[in-house]
N, C-alpha and C. Protein backbone atom coordinates (compact mmCIF):
# COMPACT_ATOMS: atom_id res chain seq x y z
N UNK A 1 14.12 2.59 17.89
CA UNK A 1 12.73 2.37 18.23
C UNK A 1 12.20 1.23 17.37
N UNK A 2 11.08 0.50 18.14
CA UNK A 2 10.45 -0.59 17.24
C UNK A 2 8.95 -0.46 16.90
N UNK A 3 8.55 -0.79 15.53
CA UNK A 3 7.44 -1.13 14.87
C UNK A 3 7.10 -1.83 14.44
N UNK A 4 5.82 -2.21 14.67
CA UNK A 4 5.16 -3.50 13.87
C UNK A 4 4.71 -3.07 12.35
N UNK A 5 5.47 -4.22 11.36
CA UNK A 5 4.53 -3.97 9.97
C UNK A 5 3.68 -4.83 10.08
N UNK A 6 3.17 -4.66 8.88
CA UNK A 6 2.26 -5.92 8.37
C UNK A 6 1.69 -5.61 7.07
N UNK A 7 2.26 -6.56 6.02
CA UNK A 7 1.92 -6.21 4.70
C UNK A 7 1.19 -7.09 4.46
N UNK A 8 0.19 -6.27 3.06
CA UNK A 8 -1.18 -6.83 2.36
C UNK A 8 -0.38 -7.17 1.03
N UNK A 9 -1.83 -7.81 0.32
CA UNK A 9 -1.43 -8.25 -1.24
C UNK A 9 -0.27 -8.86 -1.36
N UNK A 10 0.00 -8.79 -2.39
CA UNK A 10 2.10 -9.55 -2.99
C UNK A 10 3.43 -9.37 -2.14
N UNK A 11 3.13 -8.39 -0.69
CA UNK A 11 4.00 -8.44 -0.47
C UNK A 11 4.12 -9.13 0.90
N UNK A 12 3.00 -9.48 0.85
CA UNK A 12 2.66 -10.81 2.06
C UNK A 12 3.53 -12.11 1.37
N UNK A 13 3.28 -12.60 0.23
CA UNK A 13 4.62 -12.84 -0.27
C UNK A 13 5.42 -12.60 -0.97
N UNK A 14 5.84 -11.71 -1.12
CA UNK A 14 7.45 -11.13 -1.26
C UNK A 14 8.46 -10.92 -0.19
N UNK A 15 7.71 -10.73 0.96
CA UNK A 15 8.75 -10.20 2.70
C UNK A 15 7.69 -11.32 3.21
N UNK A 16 6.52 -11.24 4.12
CA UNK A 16 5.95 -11.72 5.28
C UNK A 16 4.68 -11.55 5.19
N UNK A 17 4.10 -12.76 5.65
CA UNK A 17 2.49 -13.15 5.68
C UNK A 17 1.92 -12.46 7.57
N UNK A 18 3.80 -12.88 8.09
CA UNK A 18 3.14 -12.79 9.65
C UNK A 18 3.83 -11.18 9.90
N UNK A 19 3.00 -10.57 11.05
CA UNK A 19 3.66 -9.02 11.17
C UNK A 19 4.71 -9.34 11.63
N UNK A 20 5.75 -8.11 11.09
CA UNK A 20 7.37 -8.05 11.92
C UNK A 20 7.31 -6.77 12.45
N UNK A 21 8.63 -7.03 13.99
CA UNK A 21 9.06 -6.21 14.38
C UNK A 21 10.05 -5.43 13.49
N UNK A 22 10.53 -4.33 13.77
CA UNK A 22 11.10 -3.50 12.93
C UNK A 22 11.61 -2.62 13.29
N UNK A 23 13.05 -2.61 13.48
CA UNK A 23 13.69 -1.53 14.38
C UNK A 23 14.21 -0.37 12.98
N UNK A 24 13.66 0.93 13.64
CA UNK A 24 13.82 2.24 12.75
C UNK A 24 14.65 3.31 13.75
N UNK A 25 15.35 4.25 13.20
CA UNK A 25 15.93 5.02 14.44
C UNK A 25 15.12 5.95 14.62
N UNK A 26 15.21 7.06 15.29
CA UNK A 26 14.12 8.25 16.07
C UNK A 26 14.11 8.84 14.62
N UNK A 27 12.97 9.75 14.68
CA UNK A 27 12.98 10.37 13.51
C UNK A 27 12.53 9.61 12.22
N UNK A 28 12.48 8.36 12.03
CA UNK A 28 12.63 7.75 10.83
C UNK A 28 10.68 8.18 10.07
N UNK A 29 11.01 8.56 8.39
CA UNK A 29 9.77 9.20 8.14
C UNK A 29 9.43 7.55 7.14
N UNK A 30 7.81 7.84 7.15
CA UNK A 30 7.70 6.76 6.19
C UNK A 30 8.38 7.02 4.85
N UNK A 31 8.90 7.65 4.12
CA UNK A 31 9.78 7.61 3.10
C UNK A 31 11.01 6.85 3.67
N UNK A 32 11.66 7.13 4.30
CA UNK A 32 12.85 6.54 5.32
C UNK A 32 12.52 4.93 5.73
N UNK A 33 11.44 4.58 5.91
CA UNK A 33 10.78 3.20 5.95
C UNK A 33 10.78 2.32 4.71
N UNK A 34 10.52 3.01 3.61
CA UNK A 34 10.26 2.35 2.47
C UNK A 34 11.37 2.37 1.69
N UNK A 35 12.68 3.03 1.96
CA UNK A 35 13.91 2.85 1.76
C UNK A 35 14.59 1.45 1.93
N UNK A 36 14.76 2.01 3.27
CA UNK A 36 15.13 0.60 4.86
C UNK A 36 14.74 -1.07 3.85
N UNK A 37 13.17 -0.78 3.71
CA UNK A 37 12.65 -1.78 3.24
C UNK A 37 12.73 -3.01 2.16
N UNK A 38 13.23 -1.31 0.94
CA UNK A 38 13.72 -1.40 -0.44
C UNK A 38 15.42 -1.99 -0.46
N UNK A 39 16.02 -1.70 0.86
CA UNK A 39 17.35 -1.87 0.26
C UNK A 39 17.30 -3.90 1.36
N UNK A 40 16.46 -3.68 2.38
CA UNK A 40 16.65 -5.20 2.97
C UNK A 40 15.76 -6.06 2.38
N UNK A 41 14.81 -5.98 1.15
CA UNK A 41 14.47 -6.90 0.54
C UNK A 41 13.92 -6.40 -0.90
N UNK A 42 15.24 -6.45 -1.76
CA UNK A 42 15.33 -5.63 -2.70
C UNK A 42 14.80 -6.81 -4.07
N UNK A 43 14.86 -7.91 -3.78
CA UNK A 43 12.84 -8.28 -4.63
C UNK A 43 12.18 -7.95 -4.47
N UNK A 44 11.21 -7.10 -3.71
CA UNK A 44 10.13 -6.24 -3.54
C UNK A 44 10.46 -4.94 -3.78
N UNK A 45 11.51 -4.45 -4.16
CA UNK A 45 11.95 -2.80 -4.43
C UNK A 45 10.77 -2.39 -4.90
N UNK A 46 10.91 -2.70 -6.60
CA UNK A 46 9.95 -2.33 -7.20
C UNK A 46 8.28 -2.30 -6.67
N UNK A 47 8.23 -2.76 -6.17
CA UNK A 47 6.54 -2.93 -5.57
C UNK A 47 6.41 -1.80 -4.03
N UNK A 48 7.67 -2.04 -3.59
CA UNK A 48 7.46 -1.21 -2.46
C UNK A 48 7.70 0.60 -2.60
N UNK A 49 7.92 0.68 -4.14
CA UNK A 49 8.52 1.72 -4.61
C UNK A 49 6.75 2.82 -4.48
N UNK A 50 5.72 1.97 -4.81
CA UNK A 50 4.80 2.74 -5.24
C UNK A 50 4.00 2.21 -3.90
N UNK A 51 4.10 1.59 -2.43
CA UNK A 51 3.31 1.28 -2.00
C UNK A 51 3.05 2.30 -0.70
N UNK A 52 1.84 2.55 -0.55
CA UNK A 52 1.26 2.96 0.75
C UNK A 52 1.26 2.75 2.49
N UNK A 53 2.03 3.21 2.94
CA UNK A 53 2.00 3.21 4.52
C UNK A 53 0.80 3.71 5.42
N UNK A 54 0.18 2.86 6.12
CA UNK A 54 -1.34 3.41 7.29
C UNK A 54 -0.96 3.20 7.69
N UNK A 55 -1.53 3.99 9.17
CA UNK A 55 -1.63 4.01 10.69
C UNK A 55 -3.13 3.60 10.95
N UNK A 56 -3.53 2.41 11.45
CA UNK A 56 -5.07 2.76 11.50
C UNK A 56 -5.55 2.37 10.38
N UNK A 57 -6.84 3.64 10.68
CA UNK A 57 -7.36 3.61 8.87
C UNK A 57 -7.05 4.75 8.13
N UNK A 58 -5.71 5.02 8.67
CA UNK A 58 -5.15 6.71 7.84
C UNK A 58 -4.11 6.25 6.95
N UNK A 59 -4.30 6.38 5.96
CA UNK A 59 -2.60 6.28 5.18
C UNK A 59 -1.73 7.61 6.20
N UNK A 60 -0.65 7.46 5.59
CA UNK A 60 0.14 8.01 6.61
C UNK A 60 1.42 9.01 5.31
N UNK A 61 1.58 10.36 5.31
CA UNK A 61 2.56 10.80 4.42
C UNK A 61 4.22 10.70 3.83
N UNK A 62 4.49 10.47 2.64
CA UNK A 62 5.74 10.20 2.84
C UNK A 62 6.57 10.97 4.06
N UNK A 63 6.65 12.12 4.29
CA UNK A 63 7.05 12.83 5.06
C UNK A 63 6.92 12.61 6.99
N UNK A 64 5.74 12.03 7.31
CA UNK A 64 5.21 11.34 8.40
C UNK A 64 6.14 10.78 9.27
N UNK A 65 6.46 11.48 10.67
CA UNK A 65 7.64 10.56 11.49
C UNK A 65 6.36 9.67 11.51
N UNK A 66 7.29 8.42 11.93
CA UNK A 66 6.59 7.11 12.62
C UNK A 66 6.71 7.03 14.19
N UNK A 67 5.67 6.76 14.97
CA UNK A 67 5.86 6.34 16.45
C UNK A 67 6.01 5.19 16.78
N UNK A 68 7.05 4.94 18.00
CA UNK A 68 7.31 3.96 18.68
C UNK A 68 6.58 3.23 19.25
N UNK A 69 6.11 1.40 18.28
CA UNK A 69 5.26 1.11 18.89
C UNK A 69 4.07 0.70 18.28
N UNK A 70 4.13 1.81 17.14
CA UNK A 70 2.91 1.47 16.22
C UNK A 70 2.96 0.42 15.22
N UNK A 71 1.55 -0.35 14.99
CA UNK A 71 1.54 -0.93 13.66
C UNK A 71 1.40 -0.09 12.82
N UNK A 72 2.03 -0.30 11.35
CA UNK A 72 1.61 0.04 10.10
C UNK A 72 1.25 -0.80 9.25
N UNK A 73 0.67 -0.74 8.48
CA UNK A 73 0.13 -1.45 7.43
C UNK A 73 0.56 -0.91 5.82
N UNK A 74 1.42 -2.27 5.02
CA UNK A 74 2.17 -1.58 4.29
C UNK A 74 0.86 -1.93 2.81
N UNK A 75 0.55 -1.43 2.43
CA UNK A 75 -0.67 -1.66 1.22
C UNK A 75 -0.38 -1.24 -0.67
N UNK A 76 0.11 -2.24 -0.81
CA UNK A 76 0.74 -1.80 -2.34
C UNK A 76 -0.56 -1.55 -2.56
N UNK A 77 0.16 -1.14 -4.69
CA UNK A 77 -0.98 -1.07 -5.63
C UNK A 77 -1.77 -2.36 -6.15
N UNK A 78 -3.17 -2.88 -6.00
CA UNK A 78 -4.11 -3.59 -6.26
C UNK A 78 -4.92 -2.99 -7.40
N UNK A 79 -4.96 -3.98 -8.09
CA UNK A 79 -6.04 -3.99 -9.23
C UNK A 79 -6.98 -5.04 -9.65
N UNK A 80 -8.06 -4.99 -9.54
CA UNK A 80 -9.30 -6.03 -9.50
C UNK A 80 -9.84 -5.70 -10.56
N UNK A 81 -10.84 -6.58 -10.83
CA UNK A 81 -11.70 -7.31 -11.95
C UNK A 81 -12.80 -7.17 -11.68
C-alpha cells in the first residue's frame, strides 16, 4: 500500500522538502513507519527516533495501523525562543 509523507522542521532537510510516496505493507503501524524510515535514511535516525506521526490534525499512536492513501505528517521535536 501507498502513503504520502511530508515532513516539517530538519527533516525537510534531512529526507525531503517535497511530499513522498511511500510504499508500506498492509498492517504497517506508525512505529513500523519510523523504523522503515530510520533504517532508509539513517542520517535522520536519530531525529526520527523521537518524532511524531499525524493524520490531519491528530497525531497518530505508535501502535496506529496506517491507511492506504493517507497523508501523514512527520513532525519532529522543535524548540523556539
Amino acid at each position: 500500500m501507498q502513503i504520502h509523507l511530508i515532513f516539517f522542521a530538519i527533516l525537510e532537510d534531512k529526507i525531503s522538502a517535497e511530499p513522498l510516496l511511500f510504499e508500506v505493507k498492509e498492517n504497517c503501524t506508525a512505529e513500523d513507519l519510523i523504523d522503515l524510515l530510520s533504517q532508509k535514511y539513517p542520517h535522520a535516525s536519530p531525529i526520527l527516533k523521537s518524532t511524531r506521526l499525524a493524520l490531519e490534525d491528530e497525531y497518530v499512536g505508535k501502535k496506529s495501523i496506517l491507511k492506504d492513501g493517507e497523508k501523514y505528517f512527520l513532525i519532529p521535536p522543535v524548540s523556539g525562543g
